[in-house]
Structures are given as structure tokens and as C-alpha cells.
Protein backbone atom coordinates (compact mmCIF):
# COMPACT_ATOMS: atom_id res chain seq x y z
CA UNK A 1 -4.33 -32.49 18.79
CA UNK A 2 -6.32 -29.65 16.62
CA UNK A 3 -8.89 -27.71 18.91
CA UNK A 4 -11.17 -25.09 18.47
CA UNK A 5 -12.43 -23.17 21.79
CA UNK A 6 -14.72 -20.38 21.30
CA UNK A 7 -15.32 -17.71 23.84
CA UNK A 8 -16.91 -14.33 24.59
CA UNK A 9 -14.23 -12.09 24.55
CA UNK A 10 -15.75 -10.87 28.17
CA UNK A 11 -15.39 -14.39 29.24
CA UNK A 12 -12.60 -16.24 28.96
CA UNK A 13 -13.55 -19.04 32.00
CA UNK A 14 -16.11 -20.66 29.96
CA UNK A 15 -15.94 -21.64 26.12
CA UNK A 16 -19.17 -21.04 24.07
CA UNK A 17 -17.84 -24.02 22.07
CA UNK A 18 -15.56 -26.63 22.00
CA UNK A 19 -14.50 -28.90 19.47
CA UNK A 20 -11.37 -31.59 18.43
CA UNK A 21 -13.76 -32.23 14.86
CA UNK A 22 -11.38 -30.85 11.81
CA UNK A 23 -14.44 -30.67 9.33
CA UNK A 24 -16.58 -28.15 12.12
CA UNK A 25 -13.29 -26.50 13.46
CA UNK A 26 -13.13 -25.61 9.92
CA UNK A 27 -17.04 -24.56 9.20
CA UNK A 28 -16.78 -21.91 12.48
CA UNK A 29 -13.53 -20.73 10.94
CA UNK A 30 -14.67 -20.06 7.21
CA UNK A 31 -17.51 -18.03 8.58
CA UNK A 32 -15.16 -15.47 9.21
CA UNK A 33 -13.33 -15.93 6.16
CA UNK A 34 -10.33 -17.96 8.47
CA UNK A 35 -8.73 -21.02 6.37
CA UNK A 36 -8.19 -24.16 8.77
CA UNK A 37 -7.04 -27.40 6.34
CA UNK A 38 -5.67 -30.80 7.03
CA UNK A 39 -2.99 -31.82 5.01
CA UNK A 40 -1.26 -35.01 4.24
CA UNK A 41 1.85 -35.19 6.18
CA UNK A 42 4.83 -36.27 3.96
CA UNK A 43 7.50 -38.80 5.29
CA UNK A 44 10.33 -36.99 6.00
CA UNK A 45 13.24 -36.93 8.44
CA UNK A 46 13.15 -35.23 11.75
CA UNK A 47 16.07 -33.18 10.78
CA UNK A 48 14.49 -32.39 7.71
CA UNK A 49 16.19 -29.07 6.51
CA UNK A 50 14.39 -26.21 4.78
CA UNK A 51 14.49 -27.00 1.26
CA UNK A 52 13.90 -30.50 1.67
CA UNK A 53 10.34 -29.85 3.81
CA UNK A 54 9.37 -26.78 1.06
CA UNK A 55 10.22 -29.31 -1.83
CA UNK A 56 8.17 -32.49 0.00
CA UNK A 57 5.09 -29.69 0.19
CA UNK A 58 5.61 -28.22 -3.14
CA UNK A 59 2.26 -29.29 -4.61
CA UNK A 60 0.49 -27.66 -1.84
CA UNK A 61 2.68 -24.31 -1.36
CA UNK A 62 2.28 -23.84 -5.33
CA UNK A 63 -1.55 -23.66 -4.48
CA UNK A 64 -1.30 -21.30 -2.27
CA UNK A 65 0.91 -18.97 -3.92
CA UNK A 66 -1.44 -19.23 -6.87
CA UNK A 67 -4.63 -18.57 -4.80
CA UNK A 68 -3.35 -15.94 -2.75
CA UNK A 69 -0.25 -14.73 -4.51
CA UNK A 70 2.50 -15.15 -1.73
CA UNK A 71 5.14 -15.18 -3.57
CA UNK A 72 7.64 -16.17 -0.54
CA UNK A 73 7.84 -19.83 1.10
CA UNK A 74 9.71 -20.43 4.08
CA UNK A 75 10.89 -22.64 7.15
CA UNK A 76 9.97 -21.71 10.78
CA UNK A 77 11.46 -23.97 13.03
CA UNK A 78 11.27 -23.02 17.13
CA UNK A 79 12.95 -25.64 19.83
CA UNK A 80 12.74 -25.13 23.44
CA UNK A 81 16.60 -24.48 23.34
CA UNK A 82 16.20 -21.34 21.03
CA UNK A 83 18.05 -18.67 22.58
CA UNK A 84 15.67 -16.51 21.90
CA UNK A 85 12.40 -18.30 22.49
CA UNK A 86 11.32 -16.54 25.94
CA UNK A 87 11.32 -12.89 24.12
CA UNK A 88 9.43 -14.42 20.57
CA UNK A 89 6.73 -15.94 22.45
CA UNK A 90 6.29 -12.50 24.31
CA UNK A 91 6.10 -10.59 20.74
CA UNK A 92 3.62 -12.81 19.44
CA UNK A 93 1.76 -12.90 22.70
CA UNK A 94 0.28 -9.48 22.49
CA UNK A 95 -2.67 -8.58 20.10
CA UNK A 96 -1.37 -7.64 16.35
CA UNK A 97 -2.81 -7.29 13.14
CA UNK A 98 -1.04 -7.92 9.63
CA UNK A 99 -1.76 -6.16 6.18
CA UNK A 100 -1.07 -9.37 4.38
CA UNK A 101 -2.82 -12.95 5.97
CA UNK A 102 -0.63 -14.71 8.23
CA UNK A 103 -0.03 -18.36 6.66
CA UNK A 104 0.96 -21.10 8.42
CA UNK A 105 1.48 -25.28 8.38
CA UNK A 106 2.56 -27.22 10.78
CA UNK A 107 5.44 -29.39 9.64
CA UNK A 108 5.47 -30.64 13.08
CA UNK A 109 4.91 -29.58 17.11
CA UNK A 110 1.86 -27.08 17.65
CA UNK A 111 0.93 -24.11 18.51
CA UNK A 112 -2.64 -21.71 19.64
CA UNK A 113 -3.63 -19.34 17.25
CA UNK A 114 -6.19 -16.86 19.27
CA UNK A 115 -8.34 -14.98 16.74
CA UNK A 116 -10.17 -11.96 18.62
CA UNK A 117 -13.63 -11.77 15.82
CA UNK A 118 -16.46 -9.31 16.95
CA UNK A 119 -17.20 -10.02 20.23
CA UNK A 120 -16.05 -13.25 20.90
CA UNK A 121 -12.07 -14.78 20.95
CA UNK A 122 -11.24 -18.01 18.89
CA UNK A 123 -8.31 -20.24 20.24
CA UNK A 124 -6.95 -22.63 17.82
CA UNK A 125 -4.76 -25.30 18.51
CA UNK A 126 -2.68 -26.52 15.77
CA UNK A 127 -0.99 -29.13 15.41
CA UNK A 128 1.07 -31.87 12.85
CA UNK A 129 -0.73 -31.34 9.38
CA UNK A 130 -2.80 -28.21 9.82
CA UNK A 131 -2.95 -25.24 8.13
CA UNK A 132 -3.54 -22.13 9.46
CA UNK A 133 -4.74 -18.70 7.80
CA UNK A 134 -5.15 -15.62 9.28
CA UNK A 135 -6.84 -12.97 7.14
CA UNK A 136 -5.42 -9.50 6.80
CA UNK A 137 -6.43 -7.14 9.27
CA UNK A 138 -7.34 -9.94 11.84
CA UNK A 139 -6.61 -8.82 15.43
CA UNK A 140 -4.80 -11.96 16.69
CA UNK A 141 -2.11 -13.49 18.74
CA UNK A 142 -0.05 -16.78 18.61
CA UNK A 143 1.13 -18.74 21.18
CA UNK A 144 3.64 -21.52 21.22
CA UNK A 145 4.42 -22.54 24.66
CA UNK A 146 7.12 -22.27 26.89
CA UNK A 147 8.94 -24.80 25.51
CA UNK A 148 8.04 -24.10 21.62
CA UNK A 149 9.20 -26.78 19.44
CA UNK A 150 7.52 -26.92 16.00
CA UNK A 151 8.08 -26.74 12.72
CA UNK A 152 6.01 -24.58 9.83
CA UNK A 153 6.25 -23.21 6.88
CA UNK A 154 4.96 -19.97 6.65
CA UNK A 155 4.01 -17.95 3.23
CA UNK A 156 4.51 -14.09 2.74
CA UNK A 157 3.58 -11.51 -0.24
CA UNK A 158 5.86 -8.96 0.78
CA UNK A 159 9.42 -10.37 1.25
CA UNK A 160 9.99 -8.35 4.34
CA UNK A 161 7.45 -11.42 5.34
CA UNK A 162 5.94 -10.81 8.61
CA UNK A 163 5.49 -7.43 9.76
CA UNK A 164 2.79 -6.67 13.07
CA UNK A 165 0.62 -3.72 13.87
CA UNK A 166 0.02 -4.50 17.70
CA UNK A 167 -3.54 -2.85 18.88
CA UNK A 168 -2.60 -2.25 22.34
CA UNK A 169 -5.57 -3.96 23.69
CA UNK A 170 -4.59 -6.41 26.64
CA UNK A 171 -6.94 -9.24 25.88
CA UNK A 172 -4.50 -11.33 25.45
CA UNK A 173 -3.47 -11.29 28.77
CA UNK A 174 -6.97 -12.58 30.04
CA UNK A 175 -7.28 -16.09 28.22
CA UNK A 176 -5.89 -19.23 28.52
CA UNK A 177 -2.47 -20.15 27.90
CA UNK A 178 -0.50 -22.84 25.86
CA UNK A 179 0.17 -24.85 29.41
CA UNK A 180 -3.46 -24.82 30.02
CA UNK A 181 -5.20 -25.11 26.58
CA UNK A 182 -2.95 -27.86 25.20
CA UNK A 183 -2.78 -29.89 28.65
């Protein structure tokens, strides 16, 4: 289920706002120039593979690219038997920013993007169908759970695709997590 909880970045007991509506989750967003879209998902096969997802999405990746000229498409996919998974969700745990925006649809699972905007921290929960942007320069952090499992497909302009600045500010470390957002 898509959420958005708003908080004062001082503050992280008690949400300013909270809201499971796509149309206002989207409204608080765009405020601060942040895209949040519902797509149509496509019918495709759990074990989908990469091409077959990017090709199902074309129409909508195309737009993108043309809009905000990424000119790389690709597959995420994250399953609680990663080998790695413990030591990603770390890295995106602490607060980054990006010099490109940070693109992302959910194919499938979900995930908490936390976007930290003047004074106040924005947690949004993703999920099946949503699209997520974060603009350049966005102090941010992602987190997908203990047990990620999701699917996305993210867009890049550089091809070196996803490269972090981390701000070595610890607010991360204050709000709520995956386990207790998404329960």
C-alpha cells in the first residue's frame, strides 16, 4: 500500500500528515518538485526477466527518457535471499544526494523512500505501480526492508547510473523503519 507520512525532521514520533490517497500523496510531493505517479500494471509473469518487464513498460520508459533525458533503462530486482541484501539496505540507509534524479517504478514488492525537504522528513511508501522521482540534489534515503523483495526499473542519464554523495547527517537513524512504517 502507497503512503505518505510527513514529519518535522525534529520529530519523528508524530507525523504532521498522513495519507494512503495517490492523488494528495502526489499534490504534497509536486510542491517540492518530487514526481509520485500510478501506473497501469502490465500482466506479466512473476519471473518476468529484464527485457521482457522494460519492453511491457516501453510506452511509459520512452516518456521518461524524453522528458528527462535518461538515456539508460534498467531492472532492479532485490529478494530476501540476495546475498548481499543486509550490506545494500545499509548503503541506502544513510542520507545521500544524487546529481542526476533518482527514478524509480515498482514492478512489484515496495519499498520507503524518506525525502529530508527543509525542515521536515517525507516517508514514502511505494508499492506495485508507483513511480518514484527523486530530484537531483535531494537529501534522501531508501529503505527496503529486511527482507527486500521487489522489483523496479530504475532510469539513469549517466550510464555509470547511480552514483551517491552521502551528507553525513544521521537523521536517518532517528525515523521509522520499513518493519514499522509498512506494518
Amino acid at each position: 500500500m502507497s503512503f505518505l507520512h510527513v514529519y518535522h525532521e525534529k520529530n519523528a514520533e508524530q507525523p504532521l500528515l498522513s495519507t494512503e490517497d495517490g492523488a494528495r500523496i502526489a499534490e504534497e510531493l509536486a510542491a517540492h518538485g518530487v514526481r509520485f505517479e500510478r501506473w497501469p500494471l502490465k500482466a506479466l509473469p512473476a519471473d518476468a526477466e529484464a527485457a521482457e518487464i522494460l519492453s511491457a513498460y516501453d510506452q511509459e520508459v520512452s516518456r521518461l527518457k524524453r522528458e528527462g533525458g535518461f538515456v539508460v533503462a534498467d531492472i532492479i530486482h532485490m529478494t530476501p535471499q540476495h546475498p548481499d541484501k543486509d550490506a545494500l539496505r545499509e548503503k541506502f540507509l544513510d542520507e545521500h544526494r544524487h546529481s542526476e534524479d533518482e527514478v524509480r517504478f515498482f514492478v512489484r514488492g515496495e519499498g520507503i523512500f524518506y525525502l529530508h525537504l527543509d525542515n521536515r522528513v517525507y516517508a514514502v511508501g511505494c508499492s506495485q505501480g508507483d513511480l518514484m522521482s527523486v530530484p537531483t540534489g535531494v537529501a534522501h534515503w531508501f529503505d527496503m526492508g529486511p527482507s527486500p523483495d521487489f522489483t523496479c526499473i530504475r532510469l539513469f542519464i549517466e550510464k555509470d547510473g547511480w552514483v551517491a554523495k552521502m551528507t553525513g547527517d544521521d537523521i536517518a537513524a532517528g525515523f521509522p523503519r520499513f518493519e514499522q512504517l509498512s506494518a
